[in-house]
C-alpha atoms as a PDB file:
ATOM      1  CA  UNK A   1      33.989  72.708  91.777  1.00  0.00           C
ATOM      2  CA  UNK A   2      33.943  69.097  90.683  1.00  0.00           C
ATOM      3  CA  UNK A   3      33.735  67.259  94.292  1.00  0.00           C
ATOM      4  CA  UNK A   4      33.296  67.583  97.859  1.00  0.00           C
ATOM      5  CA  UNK A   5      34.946  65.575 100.348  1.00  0.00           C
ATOM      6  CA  UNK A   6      34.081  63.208 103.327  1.00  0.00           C
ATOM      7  CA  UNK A   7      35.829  63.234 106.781  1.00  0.00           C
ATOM      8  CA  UNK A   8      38.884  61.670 107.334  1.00  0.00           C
ATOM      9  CA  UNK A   9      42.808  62.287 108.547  1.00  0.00           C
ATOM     10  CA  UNK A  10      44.693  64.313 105.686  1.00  0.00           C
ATOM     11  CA  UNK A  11      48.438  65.982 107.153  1.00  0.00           C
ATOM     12  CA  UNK A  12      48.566  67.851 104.350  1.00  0.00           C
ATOM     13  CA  UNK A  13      46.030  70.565 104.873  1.00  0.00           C
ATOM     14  CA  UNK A  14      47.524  71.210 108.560  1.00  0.00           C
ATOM     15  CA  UNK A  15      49.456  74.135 107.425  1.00  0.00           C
ATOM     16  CA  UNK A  16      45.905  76.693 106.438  1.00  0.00           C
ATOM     17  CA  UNK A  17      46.024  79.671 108.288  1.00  0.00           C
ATOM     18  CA  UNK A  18      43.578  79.359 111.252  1.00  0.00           C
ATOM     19  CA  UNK A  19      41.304  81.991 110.234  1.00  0.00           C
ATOM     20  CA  UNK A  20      39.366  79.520 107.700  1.00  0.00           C
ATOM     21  CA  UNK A  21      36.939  78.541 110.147  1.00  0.00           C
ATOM     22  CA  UNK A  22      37.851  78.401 113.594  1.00  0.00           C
ATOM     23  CA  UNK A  23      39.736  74.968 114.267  1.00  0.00           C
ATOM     24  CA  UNK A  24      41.745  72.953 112.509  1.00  0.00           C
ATOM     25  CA  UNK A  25      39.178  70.865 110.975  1.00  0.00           C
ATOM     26  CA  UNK A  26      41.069  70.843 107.818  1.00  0.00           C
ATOM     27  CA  UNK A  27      43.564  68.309 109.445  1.00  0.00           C
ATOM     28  CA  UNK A  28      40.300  65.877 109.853  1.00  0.00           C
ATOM     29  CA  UNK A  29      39.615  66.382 106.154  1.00  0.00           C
ATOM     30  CA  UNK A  30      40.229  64.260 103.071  1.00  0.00           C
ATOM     31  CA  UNK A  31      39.196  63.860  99.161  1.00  0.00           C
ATOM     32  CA  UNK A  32      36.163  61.512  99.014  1.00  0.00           C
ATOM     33  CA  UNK A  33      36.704  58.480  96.512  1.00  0.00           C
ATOM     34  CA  UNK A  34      34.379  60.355  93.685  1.00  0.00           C
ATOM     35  CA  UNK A  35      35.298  57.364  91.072  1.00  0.00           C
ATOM     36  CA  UNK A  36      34.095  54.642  93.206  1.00  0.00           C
ATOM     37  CA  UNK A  37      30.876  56.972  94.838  1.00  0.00           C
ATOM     38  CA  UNK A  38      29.603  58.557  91.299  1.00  0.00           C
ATOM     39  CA  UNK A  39      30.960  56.509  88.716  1.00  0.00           C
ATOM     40  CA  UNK A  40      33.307  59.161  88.155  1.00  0.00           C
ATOM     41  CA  UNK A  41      36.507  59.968  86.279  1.00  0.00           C
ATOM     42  CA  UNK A  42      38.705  63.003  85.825  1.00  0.00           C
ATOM     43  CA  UNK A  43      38.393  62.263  82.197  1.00  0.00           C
ATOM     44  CA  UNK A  44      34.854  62.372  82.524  1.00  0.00           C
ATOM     45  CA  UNK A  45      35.235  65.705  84.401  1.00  0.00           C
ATOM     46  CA  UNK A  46      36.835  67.075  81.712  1.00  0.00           C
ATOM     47  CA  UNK A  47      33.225  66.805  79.596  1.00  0.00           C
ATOM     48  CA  UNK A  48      31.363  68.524  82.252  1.00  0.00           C
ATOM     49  CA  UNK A  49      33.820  71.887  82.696  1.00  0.00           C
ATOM     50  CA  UNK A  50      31.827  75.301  82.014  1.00  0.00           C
ATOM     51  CA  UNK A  51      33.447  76.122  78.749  1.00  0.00           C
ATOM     52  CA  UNK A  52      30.365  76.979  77.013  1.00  0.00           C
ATOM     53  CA  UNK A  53      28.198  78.565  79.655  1.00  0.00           C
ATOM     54  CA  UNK A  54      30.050  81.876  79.983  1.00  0.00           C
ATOM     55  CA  UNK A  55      33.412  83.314  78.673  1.00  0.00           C
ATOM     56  CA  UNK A  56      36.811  82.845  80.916  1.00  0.00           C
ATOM     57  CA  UNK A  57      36.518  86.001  83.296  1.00  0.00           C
ATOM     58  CA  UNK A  58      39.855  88.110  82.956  1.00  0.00           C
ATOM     59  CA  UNK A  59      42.385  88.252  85.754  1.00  0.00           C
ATOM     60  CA  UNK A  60      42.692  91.189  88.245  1.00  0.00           C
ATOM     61  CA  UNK A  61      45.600  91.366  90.347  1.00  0.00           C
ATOM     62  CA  UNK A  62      44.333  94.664  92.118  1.00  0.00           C
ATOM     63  CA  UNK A  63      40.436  93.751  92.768  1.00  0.00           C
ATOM     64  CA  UNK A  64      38.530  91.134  92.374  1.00  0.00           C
ATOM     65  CA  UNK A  65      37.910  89.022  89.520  1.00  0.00           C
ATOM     66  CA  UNK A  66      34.269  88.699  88.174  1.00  0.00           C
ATOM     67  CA  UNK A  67      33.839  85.266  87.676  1.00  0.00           C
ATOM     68  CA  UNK A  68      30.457  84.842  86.474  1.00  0.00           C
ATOM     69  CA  UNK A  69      27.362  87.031  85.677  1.00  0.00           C
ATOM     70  CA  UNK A  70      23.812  86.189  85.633  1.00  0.00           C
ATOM     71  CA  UNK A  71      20.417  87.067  85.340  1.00  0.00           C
ATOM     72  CA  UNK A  72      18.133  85.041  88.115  1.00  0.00           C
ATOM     73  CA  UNK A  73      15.734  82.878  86.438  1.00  0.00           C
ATOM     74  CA  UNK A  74      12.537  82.515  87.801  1.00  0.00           C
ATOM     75  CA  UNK A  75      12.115  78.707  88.098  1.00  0.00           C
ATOM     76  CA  UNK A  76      15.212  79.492  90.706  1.00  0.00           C
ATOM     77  CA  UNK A  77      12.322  81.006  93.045  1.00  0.00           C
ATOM     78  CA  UNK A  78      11.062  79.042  95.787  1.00  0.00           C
ATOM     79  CA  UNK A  79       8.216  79.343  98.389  1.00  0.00           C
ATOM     80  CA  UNK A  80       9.372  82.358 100.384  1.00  0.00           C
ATOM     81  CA  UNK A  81       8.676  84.491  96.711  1.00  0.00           C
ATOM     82  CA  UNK A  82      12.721  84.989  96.895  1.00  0.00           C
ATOM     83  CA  UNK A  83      15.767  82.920  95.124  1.00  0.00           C
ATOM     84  CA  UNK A  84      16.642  79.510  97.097  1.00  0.00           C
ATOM     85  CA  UNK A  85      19.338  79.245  99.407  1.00  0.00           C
ATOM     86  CA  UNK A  86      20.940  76.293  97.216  1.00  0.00           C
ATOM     87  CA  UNK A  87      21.156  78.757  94.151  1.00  0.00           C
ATOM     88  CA  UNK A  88      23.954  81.022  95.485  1.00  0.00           C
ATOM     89  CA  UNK A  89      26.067  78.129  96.441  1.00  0.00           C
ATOM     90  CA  UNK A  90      25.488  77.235  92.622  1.00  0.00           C
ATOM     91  CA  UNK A  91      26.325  80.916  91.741  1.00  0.00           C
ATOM     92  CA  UNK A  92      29.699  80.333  93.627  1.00  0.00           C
ATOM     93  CA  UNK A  93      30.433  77.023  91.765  1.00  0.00           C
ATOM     94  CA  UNK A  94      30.573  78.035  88.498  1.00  0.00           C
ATOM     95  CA  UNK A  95      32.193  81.079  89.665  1.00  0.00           C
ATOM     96  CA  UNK A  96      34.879  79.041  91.078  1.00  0.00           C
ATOM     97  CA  UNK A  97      35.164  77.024  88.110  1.00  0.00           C
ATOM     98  CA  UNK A  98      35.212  79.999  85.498  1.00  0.00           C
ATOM     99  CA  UNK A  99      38.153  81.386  87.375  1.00  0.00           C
ATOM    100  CA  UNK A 100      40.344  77.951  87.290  1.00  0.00           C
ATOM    101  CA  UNK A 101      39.553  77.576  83.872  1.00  0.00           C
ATOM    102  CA  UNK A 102      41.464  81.220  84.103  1.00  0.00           C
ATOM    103  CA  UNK A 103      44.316  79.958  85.489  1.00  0.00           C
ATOM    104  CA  UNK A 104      45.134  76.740  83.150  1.00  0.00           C
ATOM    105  CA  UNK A 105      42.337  73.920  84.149  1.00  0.00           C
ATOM    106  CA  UNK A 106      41.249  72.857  80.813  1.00  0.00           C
ATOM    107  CA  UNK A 107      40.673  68.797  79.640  1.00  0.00           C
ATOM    108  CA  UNK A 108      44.155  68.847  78.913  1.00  0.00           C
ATOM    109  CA  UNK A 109      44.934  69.915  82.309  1.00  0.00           C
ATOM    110  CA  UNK A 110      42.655  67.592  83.637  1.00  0.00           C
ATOM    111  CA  UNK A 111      43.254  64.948  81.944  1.00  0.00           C
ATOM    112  CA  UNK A 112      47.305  64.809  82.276  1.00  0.00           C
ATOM    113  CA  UNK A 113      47.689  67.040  86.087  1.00  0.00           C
ATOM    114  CA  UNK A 114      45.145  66.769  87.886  1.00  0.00           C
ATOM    115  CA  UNK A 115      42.112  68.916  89.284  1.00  0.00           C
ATOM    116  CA  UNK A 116      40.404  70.691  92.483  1.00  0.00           C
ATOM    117  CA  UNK A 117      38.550  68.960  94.712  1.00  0.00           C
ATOM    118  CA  UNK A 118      36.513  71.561  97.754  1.00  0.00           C
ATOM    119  CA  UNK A 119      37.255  69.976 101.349  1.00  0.00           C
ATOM    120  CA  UNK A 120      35.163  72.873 103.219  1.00  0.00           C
ATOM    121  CA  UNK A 121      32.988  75.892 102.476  1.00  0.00           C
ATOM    122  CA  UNK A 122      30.793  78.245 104.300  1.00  0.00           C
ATOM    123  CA  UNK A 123      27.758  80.561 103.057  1.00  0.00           C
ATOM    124  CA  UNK A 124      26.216  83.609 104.411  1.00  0.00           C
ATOM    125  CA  UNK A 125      22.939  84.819 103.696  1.00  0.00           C
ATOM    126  CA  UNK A 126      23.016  88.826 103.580  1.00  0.00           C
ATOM    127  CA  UNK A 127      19.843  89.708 101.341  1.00  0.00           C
ATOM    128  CA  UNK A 128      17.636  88.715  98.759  1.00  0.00           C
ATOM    129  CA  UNK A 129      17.367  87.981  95.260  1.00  0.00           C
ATOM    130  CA  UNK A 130      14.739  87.638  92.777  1.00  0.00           C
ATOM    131  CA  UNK A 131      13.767  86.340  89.323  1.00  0.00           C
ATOM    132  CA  UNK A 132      15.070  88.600  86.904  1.00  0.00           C
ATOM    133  CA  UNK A 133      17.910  90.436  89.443  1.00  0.00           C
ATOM    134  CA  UNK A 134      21.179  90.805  87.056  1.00  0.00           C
ATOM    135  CA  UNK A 135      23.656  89.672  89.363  1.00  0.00           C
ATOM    136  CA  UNK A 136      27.669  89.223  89.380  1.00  0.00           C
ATOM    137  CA  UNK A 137      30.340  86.776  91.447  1.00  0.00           C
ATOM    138  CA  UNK A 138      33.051  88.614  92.508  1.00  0.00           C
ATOM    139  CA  UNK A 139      35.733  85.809  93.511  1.00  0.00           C
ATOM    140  CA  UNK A 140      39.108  86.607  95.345  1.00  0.00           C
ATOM    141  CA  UNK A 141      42.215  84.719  96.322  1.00  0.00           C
ATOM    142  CA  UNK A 142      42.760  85.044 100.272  1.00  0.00           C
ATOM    143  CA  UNK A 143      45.710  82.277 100.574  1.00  0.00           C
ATOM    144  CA  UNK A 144      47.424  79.695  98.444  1.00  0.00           C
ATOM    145  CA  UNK A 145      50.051  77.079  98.282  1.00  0.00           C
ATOM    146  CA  UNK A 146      51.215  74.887  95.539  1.00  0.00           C
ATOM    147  CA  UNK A 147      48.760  72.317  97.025  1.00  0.00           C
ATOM    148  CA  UNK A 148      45.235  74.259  97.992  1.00  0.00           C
ATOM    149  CA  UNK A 149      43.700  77.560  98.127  1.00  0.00           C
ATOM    150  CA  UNK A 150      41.366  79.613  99.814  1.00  0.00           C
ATOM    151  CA  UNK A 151      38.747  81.783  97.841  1.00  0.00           C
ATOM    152  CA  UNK A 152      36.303  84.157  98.704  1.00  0.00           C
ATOM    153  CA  UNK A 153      32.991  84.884  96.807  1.00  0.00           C
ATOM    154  CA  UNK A 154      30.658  87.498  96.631  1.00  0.00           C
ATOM    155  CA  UNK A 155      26.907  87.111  94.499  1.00  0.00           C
ATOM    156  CA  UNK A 156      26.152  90.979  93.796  1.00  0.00           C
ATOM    157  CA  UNK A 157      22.785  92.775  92.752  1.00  0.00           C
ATOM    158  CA  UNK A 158      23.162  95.117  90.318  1.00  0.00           C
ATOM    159  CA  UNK A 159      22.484  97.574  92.954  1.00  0.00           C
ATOM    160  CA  UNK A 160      26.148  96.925  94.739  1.00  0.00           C
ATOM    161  CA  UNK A 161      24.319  95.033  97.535  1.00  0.00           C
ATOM    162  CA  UNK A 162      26.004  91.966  98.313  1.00  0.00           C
ATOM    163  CA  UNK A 163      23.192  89.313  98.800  1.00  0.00           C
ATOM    164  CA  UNK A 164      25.080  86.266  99.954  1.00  0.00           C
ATOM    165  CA  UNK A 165      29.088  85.599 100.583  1.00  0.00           C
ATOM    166  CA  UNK A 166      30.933  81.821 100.124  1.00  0.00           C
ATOM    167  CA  UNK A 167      33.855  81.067 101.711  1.00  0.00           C
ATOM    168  CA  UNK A 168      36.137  77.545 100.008  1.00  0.00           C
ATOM    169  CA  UNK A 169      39.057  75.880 100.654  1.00  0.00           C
ATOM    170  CA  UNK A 170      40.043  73.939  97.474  1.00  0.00           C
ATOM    171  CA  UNK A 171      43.192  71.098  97.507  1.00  0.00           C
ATOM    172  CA  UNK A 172      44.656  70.131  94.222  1.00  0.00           C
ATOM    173  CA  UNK A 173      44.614  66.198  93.209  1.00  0.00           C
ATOM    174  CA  UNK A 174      46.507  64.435  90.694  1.00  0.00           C
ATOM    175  CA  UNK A 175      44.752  63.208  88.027  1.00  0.00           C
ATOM    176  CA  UNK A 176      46.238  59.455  88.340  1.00  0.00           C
ATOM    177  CA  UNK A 177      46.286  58.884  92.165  1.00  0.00           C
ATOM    178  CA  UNK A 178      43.357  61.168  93.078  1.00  0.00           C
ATOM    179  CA  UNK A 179      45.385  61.999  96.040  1.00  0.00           C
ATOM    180  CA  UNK A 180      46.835  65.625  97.235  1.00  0.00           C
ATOM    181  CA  UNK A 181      48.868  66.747  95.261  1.00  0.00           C
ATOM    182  CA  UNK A 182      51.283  70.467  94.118  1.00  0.00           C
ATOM    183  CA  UNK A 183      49.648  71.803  90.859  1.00  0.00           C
ATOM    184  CA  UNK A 184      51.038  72.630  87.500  1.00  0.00           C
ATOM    185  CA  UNK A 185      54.340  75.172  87.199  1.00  0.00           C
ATOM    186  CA  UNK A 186      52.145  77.446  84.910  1.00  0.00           C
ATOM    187  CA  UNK A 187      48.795  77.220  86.557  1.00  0.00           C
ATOM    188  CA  UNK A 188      51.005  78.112  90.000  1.00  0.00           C
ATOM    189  CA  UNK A 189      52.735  81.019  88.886  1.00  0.00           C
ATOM    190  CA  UNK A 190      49.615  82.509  87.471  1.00  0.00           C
ATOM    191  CA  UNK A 191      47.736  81.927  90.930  1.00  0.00           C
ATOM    192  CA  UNK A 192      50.511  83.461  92.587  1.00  0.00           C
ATOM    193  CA  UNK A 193      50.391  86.634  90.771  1.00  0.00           C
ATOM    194  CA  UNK A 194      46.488  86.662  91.318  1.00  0.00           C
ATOM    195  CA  UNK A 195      46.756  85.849  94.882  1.00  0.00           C
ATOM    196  CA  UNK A 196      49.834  88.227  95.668  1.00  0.00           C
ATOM    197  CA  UNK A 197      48.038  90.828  94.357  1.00  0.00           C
ATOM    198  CA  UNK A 198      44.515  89.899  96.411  1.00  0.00           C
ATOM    199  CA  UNK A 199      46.363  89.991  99.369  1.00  0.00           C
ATOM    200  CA  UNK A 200      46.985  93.747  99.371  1.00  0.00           C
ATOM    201  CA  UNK A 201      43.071  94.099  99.205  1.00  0.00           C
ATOM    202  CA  UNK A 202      42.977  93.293 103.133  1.00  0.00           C
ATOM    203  CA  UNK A 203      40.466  90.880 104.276  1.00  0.00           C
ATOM    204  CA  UNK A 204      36.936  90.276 103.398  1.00  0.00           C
ATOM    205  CA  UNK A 205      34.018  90.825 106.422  1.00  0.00           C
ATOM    206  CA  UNK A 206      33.038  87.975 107.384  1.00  0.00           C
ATOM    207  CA  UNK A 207      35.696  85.261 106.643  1.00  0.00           C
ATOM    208  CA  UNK A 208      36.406  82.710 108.603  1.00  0.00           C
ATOM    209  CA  UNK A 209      32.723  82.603 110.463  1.00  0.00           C
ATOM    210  CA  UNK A 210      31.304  79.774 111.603  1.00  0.00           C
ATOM    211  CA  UNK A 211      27.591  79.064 111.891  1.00  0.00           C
ATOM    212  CA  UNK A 212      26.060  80.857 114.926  1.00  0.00           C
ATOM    213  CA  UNK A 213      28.754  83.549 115.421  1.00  0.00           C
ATOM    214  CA  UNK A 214      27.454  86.948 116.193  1.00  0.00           C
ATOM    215  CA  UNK A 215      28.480  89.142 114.022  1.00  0.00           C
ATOM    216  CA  UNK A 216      31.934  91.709 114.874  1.00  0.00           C
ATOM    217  CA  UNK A 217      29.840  95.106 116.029  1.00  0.00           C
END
């Protein structure tokens, strides 16, 4: 996803279902000014989208969607002889983007609508990866409004073990004011039917964690 977000008072994520972490620190959340930090434009954005790195993954209402496949490359090993801990949250990413390219986020979208900023995310580290592991995101919808949503990924051996799980909460920003606001018509009714459809799949283990927590026995 394009941008993360600093701390500050936002009202309009109050209404996220409590299970995303375990507070309401989304309330204490808001967009970070990325124009004025990086040098940064939503036009500029628009250049750096993942349309050439892999193909837009296709929509599944009744599982979830694989965003992204990969084989580990080796200069993604570090010290321990396994992948790094930073590469799965890079996994995610382009996971995440692959799937809202999916739903309608394209330079035209970006550059007339607006775009997704993340405000919060949380990894787990399961197992272990290594150079050469084939490995696939699987990315589902847990809740959504016309203004944010709340995904859930999965990085996947090719073995079915899942090696590491992130957790975001995305919010929608207009392309002009860079400030929350309710997505395209199209690109919402496509992320409803995704999302309507995740929900029947029950909830993931493990979401909503936050660091420390033992896990459920």
């Amino acid at each position: 996803m394009f941008c993360s977000t600093k701390s500050s008072r936002n009202p309009t994520l109050r209404q996220e279902p409590p299970r995303f972490a375990n507070s309401k620190r989304y309330a204490t959340t808001a967009l970070c000014q990325c124009s004025k930090r990086y040098g940064a434009t939503i036009t500029r954005q628009a250049r750096l989208l993942p349309t050439s790195r892999s193909p837009k993954p296709a929509l599944s209402e009744n599982s979830p969607v694989v965003a992204l496949e990969r084989v580990i490359p080796g200069e993604w090993t570090d010290y321990n002889g396994h992948t790094n801990d930073s590469r799965y949250g890079q996994l995610a990413s382009e996971a995440g983007d692959n799937f809202l390219r999916s739903i309608g986020l394209d330079e035209q979208y970006l550059a007339n609508t607006g775009t997704f900023f993340t405000v919060e995310s949380h990894t787990r580290f399961l197992d272990q990866t290594h150079a050469g592991d084939k490995v696939r995101v699987e990315l589902r919808v847990l809740s959504f409004d016309v203004k944010k949503m709340h995904i859930w990924t999965e990085i996947v051996r090719e073995d079915g073990v899942v090696a590491a799980t992130v957790e975001y909460l995305l919010l929608h920003v207009d392309a002009k004011s860079q400030k929350a606001a309710p997505m395209g018509e199209a690109m919402f009714t496509t992320l409803s039917r995704i999302g309507s459809g995740h929900s029947n799949l029950g909830a993931p283990a493990g979401v909503g964690r936050r660091v420390g927590e033992k896990p459920a026995n």
